[in-house]
N, C-alpha and C. Protein backbone atom coordinates (compact mmCIF):
# COMPACT_ATOMS: atom_id res chain seq x y z
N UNK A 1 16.50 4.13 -19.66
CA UNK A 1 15.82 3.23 -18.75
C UNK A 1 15.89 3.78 -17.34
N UNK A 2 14.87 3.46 -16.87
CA UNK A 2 14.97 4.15 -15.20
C UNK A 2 15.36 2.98 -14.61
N UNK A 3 15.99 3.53 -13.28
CA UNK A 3 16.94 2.91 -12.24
C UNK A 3 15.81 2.84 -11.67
N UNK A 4 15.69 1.38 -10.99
CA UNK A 4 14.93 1.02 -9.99
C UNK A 4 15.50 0.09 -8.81
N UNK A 5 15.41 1.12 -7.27
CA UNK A 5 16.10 0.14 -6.70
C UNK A 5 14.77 -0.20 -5.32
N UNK A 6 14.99 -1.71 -4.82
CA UNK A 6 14.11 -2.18 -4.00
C UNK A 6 15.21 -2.10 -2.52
N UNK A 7 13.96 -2.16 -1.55
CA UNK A 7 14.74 -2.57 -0.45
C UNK A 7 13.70 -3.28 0.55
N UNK A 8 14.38 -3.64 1.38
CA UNK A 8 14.04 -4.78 2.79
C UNK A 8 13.29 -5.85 1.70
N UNK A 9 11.80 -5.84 2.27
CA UNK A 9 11.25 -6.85 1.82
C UNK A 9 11.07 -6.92 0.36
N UNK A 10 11.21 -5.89 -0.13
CA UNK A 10 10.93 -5.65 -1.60
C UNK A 10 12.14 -6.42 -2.34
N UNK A 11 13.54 -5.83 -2.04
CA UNK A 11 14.44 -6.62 -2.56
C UNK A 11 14.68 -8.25 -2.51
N UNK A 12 13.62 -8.48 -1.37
CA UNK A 12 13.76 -9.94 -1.09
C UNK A 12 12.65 -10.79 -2.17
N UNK A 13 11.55 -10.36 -2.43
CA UNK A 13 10.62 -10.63 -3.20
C UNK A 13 10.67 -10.52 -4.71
N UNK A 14 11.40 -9.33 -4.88
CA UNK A 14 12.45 -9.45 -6.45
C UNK A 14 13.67 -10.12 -6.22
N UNK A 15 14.06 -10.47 -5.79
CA UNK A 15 15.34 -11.36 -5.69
C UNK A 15 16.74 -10.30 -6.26
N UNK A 16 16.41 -9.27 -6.19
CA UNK A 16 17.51 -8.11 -6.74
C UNK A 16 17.68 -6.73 -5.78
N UNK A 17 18.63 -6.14 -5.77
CA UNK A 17 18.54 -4.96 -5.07
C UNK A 17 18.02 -3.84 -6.01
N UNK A 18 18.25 -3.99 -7.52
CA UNK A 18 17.97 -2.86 -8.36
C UNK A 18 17.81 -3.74 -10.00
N UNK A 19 17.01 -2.65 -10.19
CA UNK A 19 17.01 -3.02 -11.95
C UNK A 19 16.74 -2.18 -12.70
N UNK A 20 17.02 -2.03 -13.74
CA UNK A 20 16.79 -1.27 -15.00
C UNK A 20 15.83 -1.50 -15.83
N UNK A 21 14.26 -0.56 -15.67
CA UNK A 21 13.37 -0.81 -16.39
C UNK A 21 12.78 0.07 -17.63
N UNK A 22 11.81 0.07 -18.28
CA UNK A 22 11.89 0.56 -19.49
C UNK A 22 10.26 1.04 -19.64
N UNK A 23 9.44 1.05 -18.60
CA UNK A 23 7.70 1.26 -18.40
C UNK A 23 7.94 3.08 -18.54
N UNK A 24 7.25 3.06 -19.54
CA UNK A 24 6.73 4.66 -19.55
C UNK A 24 6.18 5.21 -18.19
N UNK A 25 5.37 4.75 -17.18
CA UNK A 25 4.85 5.50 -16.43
C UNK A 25 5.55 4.67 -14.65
N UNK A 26 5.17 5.12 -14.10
CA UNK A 26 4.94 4.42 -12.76
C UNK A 26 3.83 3.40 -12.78
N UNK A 27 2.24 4.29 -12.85
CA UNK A 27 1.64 2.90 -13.11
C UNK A 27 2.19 1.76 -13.72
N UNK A 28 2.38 1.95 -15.25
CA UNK A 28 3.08 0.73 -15.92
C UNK A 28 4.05 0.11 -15.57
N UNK A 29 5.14 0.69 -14.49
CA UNK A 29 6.24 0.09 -13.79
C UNK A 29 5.46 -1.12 -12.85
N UNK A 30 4.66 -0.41 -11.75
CA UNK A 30 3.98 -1.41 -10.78
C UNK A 30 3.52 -2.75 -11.01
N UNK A 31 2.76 -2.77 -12.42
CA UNK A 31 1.99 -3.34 -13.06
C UNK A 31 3.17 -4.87 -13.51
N UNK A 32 3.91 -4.22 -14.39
CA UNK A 32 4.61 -4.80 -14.57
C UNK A 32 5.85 -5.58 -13.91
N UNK A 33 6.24 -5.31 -12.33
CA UNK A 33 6.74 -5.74 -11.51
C UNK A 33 6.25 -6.67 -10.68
N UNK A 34 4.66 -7.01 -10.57
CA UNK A 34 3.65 -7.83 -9.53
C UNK A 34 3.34 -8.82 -10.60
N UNK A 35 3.56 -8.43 -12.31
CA UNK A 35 3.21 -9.46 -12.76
C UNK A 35 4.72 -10.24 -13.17
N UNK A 36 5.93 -9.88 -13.14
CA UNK A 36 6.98 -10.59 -12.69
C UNK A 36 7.05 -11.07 -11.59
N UNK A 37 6.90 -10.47 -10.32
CA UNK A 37 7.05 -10.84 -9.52
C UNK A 37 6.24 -11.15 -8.18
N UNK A 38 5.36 -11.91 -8.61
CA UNK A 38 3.84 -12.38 -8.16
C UNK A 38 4.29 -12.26 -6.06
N UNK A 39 5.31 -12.52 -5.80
CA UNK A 39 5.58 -12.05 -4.41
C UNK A 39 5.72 -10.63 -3.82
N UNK A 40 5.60 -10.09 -5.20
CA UNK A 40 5.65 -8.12 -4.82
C UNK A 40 4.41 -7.56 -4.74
N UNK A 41 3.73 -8.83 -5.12
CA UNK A 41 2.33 -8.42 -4.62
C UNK A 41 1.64 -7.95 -3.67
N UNK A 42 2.03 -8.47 -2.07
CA UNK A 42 1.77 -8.53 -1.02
C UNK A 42 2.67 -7.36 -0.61
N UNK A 43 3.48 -6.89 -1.20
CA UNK A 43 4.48 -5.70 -0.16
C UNK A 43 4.19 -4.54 -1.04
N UNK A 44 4.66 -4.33 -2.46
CA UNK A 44 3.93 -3.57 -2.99
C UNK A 44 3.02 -2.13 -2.44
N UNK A 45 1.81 -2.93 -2.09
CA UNK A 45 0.81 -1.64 -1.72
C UNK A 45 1.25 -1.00 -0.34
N UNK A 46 1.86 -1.44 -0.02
CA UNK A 46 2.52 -0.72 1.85
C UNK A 46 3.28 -0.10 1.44
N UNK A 47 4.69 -0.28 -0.05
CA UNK A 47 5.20 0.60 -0.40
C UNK A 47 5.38 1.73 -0.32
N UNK A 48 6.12 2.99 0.28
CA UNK A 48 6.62 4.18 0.09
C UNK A 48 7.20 4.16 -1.73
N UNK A 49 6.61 4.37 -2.73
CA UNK A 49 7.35 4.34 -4.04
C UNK A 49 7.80 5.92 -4.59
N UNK A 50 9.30 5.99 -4.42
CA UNK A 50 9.92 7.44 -4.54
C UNK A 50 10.36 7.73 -6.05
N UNK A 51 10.07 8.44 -7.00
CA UNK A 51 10.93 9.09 -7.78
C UNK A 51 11.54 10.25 -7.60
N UNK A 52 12.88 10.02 -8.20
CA UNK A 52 13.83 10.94 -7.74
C UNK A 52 13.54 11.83 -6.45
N UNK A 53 12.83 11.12 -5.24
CA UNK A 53 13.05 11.34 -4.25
C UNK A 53 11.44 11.82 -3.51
N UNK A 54 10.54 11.85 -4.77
CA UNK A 54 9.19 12.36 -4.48
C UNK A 54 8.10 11.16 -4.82
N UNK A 55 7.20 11.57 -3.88
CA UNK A 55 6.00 10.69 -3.75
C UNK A 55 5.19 11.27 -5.56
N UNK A 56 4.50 10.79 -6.39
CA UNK A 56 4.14 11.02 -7.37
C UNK A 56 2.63 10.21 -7.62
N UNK A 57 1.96 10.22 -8.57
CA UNK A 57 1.17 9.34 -8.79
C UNK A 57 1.43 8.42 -10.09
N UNK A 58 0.57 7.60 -10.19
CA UNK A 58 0.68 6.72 -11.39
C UNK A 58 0.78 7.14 -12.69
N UNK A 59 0.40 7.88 -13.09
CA UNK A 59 0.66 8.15 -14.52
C UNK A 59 1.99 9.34 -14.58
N UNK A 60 2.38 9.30 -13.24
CA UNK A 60 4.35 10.26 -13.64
C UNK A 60 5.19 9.14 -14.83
N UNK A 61 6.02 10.45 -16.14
CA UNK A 61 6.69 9.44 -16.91
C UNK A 61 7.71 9.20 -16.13
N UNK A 62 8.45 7.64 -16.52
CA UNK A 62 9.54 7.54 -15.78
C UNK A 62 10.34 7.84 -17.61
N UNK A 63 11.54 8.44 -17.10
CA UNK A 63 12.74 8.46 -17.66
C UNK A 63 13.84 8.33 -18.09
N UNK A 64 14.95 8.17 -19.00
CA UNK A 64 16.23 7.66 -18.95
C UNK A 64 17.07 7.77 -17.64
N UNK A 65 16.83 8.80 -16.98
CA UNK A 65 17.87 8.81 -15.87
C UNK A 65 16.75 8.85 -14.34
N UNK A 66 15.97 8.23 -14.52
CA UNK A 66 14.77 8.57 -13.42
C UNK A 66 15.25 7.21 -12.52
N UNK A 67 15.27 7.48 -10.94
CA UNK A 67 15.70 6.66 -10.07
C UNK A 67 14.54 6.27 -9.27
N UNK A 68 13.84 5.34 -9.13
CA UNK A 68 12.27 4.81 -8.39
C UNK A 68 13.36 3.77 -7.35
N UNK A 69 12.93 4.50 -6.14
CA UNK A 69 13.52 3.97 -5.15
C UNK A 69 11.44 2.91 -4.31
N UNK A 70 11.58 1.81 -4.18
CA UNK A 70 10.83 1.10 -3.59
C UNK A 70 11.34 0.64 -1.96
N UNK A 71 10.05 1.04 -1.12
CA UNK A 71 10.58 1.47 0.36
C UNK A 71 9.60 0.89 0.85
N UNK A 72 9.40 -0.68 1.37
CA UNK A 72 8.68 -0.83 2.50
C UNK A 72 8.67 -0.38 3.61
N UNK A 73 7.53 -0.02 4.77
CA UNK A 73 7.85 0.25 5.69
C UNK A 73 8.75 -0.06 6.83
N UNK A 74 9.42 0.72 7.87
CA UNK A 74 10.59 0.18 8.11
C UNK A 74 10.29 -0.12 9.65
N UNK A 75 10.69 -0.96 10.95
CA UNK A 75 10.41 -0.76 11.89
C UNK A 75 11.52 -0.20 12.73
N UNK A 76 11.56 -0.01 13.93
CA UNK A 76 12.60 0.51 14.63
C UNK A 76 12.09 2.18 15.16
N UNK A 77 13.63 1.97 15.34
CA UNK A 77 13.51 3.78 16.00
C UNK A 77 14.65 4.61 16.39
């Protein structure tokens, strides 16, 4: 199962900092996270979404040990 961890607003909208999911792809991860979590809807697409540390597209497999870090944009400086 891939490690999935959220942050700022993301973690607030999943109500979790991380979870363990089981979607063959990224697409299928997304998909399946907005339709759990109908508030990840709105943050979602602003998303920075990292595997193992790289920008990818939707059909990358995710993996047993694959880490999808979810990164709204951040403000500051």
């Amino acid at each position: 199962m891939a490690n999935v961890r959220f942050f700022a607003a993301a973690e607030e909208a999943v109500g979790a900092d991380q979870q363990q999911r089981s979607e063959p792809t990224l697409g299928a991860l997304r998909a399946a996270l907005v339709a759990e979590h109908p508030g990840l809807g709105g943050v979602l697409p602003r998303c920075a979404v990292l595997v193992d540390g790289a920008r990818v597209d939707d059909t990358h497999p995710l993996g047993v040990d694959t880490t999808v870090d979810v990164l709204p944009p951040f403000a500051g400086g």
